[in-house]
N, C-alpha and C. Protein backbone atom coordinates (compact mmCIF):
# COMPACT_ATOMS: atom_id res chain seq x y z
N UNK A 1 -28.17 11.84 49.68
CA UNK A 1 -27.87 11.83 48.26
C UNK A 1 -29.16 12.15 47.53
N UNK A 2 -29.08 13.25 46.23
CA UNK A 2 -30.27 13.85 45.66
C UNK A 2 -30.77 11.78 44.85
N UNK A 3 -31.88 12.44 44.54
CA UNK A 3 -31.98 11.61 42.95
C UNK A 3 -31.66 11.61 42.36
N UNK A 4 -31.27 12.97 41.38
CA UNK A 4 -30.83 13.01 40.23
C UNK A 4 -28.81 12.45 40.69
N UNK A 5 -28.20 12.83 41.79
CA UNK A 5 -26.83 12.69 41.64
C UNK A 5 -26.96 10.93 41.62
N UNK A 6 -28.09 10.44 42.36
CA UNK A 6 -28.17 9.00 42.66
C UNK A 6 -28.18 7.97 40.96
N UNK A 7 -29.25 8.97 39.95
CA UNK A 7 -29.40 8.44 38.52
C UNK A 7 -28.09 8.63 37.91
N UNK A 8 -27.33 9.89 38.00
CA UNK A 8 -26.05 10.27 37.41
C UNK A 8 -24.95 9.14 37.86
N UNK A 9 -24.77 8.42 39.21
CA UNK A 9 -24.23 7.77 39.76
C UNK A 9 -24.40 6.07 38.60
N UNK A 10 -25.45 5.74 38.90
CA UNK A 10 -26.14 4.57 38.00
C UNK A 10 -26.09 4.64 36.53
N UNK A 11 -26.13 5.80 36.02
CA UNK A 11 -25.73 5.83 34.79
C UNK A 11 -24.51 5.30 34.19
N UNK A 12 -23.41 6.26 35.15
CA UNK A 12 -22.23 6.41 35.11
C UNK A 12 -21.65 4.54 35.31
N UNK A 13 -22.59 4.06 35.81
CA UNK A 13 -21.78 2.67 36.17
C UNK A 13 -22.12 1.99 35.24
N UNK A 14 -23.95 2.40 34.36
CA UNK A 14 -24.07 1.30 33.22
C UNK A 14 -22.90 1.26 32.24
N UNK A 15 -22.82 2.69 32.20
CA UNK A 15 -21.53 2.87 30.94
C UNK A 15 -20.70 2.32 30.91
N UNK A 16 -19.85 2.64 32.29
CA UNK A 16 -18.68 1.83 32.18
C UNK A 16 -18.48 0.27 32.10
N UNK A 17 -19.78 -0.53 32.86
CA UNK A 17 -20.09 -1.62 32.52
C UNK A 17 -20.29 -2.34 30.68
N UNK A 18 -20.86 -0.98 30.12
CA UNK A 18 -21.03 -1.47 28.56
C UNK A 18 -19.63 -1.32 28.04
N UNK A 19 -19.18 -0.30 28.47
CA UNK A 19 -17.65 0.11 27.71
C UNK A 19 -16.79 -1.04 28.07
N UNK A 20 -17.25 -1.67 29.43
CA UNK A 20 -16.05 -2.70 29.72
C UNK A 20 -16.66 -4.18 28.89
N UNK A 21 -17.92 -4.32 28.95
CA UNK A 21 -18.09 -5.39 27.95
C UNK A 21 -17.76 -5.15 26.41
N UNK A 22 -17.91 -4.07 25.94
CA UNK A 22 -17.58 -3.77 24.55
C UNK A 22 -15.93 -4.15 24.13
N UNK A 23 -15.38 -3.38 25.45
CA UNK A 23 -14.03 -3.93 25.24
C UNK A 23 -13.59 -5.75 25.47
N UNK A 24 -13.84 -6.31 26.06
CA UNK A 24 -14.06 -7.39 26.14
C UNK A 24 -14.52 -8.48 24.83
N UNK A 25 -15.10 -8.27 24.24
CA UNK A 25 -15.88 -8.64 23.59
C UNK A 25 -14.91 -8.30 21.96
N UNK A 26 -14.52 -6.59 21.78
CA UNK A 26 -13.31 -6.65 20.57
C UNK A 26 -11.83 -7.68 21.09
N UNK A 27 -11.50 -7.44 22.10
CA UNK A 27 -10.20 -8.24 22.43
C UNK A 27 -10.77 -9.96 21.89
N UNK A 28 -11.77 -10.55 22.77
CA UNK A 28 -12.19 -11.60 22.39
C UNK A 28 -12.35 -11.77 20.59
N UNK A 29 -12.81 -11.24 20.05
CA UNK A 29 -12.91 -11.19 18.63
C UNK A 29 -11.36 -11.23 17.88
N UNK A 30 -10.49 -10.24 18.58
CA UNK A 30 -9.58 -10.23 17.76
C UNK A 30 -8.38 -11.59 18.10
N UNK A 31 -8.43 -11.38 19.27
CA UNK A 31 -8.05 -12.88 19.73
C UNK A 31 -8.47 -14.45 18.47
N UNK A 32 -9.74 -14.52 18.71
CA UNK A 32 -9.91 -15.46 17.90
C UNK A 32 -9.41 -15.55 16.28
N UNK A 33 -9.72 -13.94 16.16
CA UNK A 33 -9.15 -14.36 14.53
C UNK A 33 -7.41 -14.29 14.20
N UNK A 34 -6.77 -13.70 15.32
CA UNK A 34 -5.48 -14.04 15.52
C UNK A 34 -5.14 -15.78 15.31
N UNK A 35 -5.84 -16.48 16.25
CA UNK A 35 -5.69 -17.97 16.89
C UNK A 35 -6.13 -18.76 15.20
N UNK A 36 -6.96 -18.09 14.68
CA UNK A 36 -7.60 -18.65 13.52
C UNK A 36 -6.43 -18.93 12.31
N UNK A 37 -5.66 -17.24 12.39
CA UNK A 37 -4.72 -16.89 11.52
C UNK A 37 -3.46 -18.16 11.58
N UNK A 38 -3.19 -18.23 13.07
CA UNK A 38 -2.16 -18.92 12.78
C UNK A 38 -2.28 -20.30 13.19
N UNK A 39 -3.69 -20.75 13.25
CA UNK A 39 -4.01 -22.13 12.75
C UNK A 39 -3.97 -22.41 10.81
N UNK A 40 -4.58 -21.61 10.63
CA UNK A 40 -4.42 -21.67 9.21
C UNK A 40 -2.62 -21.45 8.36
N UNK A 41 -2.00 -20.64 8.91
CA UNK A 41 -0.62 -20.69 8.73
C UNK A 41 -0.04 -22.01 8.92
N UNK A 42 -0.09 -22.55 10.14
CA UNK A 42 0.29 -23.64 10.47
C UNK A 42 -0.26 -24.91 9.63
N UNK A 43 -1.00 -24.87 9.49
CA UNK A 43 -1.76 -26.13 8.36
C UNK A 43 -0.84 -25.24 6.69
N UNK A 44 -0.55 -24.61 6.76
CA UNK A 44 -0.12 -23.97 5.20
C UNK A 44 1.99 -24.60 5.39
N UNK A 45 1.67 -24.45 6.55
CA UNK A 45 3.04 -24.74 6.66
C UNK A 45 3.45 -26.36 6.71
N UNK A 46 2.69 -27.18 7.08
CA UNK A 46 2.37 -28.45 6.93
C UNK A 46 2.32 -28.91 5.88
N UNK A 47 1.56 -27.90 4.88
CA UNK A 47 1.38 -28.66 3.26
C UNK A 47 2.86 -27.95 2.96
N UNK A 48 3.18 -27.19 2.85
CA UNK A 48 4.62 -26.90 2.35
C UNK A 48 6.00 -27.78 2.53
N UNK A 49 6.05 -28.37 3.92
CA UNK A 49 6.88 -29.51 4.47
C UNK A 49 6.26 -30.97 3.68
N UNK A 50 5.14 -31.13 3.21
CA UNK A 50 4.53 -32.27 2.31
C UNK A 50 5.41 -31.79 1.27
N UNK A 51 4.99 -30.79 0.57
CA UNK A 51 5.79 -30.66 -1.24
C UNK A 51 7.27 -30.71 -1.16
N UNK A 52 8.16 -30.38 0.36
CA UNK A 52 9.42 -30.25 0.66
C UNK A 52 9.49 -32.00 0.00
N UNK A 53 8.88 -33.04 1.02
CA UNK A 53 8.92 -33.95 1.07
C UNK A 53 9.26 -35.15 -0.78
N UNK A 54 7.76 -34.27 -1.38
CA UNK A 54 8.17 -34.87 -2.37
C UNK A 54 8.89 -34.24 -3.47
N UNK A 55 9.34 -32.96 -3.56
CA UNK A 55 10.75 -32.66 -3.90
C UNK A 55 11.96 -33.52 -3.36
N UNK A 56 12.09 -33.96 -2.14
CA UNK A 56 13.09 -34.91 -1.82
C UNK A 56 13.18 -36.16 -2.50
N UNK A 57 11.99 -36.84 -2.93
CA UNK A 57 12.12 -37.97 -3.59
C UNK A 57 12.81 -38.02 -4.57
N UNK A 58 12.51 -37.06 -5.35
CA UNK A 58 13.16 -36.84 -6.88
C UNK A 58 13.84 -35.50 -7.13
N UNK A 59 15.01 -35.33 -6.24
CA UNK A 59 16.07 -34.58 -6.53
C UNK A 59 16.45 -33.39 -7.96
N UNK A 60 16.68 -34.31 -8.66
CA UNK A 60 16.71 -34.05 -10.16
C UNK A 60 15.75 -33.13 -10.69
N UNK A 61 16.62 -31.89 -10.87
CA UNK A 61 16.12 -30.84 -11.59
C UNK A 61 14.82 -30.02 -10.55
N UNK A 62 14.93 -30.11 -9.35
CA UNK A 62 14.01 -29.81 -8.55
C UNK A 62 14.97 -28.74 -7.61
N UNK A 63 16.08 -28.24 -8.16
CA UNK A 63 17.04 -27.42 -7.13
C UNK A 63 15.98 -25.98 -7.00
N UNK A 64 15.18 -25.40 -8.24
CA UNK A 64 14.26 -24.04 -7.45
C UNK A 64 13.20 -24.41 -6.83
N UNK A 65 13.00 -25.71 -7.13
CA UNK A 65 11.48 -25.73 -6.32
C UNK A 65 11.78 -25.89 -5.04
N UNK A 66 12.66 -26.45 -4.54
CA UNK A 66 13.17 -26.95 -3.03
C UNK A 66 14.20 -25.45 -2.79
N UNK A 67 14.10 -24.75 -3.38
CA UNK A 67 14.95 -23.42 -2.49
C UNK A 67 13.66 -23.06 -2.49
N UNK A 68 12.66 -22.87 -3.52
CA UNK A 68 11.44 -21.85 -3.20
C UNK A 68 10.50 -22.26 -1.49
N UNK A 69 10.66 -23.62 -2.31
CA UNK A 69 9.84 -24.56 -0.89
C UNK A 69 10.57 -23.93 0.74
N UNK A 70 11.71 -23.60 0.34
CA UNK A 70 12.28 -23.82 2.19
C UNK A 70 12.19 -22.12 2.68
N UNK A 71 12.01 -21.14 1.33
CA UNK A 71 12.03 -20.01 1.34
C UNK A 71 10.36 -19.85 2.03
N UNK A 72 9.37 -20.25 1.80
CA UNK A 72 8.14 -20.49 2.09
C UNK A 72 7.80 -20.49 3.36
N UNK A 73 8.97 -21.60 3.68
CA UNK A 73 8.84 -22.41 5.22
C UNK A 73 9.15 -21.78 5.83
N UNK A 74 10.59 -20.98 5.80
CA UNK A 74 10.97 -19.90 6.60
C UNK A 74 9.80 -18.67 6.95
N UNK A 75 9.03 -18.58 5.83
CA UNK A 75 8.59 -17.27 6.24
C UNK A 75 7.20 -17.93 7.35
N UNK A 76 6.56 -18.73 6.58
CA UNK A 76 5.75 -19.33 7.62
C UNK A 76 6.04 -18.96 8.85
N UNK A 77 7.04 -19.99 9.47
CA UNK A 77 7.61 -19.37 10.45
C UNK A 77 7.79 -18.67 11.39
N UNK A 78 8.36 -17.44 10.50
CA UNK A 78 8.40 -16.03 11.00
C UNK A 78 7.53 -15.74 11.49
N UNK A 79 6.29 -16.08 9.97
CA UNK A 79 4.86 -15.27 10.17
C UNK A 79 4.23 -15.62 11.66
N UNK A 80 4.10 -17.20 11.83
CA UNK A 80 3.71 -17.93 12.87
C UNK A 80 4.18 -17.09 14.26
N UNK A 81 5.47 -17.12 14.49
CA UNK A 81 6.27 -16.27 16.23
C UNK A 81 5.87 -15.10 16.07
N UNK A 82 5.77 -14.24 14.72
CA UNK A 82 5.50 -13.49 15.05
C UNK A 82 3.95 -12.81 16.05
N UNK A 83 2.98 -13.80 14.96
CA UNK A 83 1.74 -13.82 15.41
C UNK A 83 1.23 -14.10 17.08
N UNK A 84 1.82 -15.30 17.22
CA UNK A 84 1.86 -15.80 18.65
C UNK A 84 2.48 -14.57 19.41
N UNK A 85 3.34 -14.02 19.12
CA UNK A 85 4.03 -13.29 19.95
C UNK A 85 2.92 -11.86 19.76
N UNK A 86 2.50 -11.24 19.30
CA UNK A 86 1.32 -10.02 18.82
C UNK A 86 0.13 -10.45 19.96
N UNK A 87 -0.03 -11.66 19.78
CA UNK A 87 -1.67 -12.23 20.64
C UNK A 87 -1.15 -12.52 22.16
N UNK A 88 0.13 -12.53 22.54
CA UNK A 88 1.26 -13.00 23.83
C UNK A 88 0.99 -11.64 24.64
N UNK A 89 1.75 -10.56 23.45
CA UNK A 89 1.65 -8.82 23.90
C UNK A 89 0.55 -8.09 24.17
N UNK A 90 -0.45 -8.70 23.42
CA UNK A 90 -2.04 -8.16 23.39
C UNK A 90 -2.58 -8.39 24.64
N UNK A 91 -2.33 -9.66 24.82
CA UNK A 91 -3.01 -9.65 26.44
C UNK A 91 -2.46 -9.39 27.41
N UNK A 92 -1.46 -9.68 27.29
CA UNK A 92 -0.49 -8.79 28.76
C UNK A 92 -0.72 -7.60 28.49
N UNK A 93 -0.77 -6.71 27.55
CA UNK A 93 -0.81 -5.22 28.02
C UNK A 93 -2.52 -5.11 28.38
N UNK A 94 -3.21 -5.44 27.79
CA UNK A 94 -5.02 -5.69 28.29
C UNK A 94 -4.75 -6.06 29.87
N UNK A 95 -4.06 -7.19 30.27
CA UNK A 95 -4.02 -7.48 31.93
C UNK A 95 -3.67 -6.57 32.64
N UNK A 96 -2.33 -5.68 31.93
CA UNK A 96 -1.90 -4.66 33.09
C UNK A 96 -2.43 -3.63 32.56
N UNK A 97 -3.54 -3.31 31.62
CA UNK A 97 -4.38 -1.97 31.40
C UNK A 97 -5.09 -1.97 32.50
N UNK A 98 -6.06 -3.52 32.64
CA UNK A 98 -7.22 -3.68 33.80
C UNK A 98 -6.44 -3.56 35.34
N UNK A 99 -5.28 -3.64 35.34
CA UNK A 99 -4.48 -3.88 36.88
C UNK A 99 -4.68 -2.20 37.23
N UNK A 100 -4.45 -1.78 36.06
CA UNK A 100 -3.91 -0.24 36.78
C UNK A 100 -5.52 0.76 36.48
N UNK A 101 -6.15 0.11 36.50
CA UNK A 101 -7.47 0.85 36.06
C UNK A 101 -8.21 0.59 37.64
């Protein structure tokens, strides 16, 4: 084996080594601010089930605030499975990118 094919060889591996930490490193990032997102949803959805709460106390004259309130909750929700489910898909297709690589 020349030198130079031997440097071309070593090169070729730093790269892919940086490219594979680079990638690593955005997944990790986006991961977290996914996990962040729907920690913070979840605490939003918590205070919303609080105001549900004290709309329940006092009934009276509180019929939009308690449709708005449950309209809220629902979407929470949504927002929440959906999210989990985005960060679920993200890494399974990352696992079987690296399987078939």
């Amino acid at each position: 084996m020349s030198d130079t094919t031997q440097n071309e060889t070593v090169m070729e591996i730093f790269l892919l080594g940086l490219k594979t930490w680079l990638a690593e490193i955005k997944w990790l990032v986006r991961s977290l601010f996914g996990k962040f997102e729907v920690s913070r949803l979840e605490k939003e959805l918590k205070r919303e089930y609080g105001i549900l709460g004290h709309i329940a106390e006092a009934p009276r004259g509180k019929k939009a605030e308690k449709e708005l309130c449950l309209k809220q909750i629902e979407f929470l929700k949504e927002e929440i499975a959906t999210l989990k489910s985005e960060l679920a898909g993200d890494r399974e297709k990352r696992m079987n990118d690296l399987r078939t690589k």
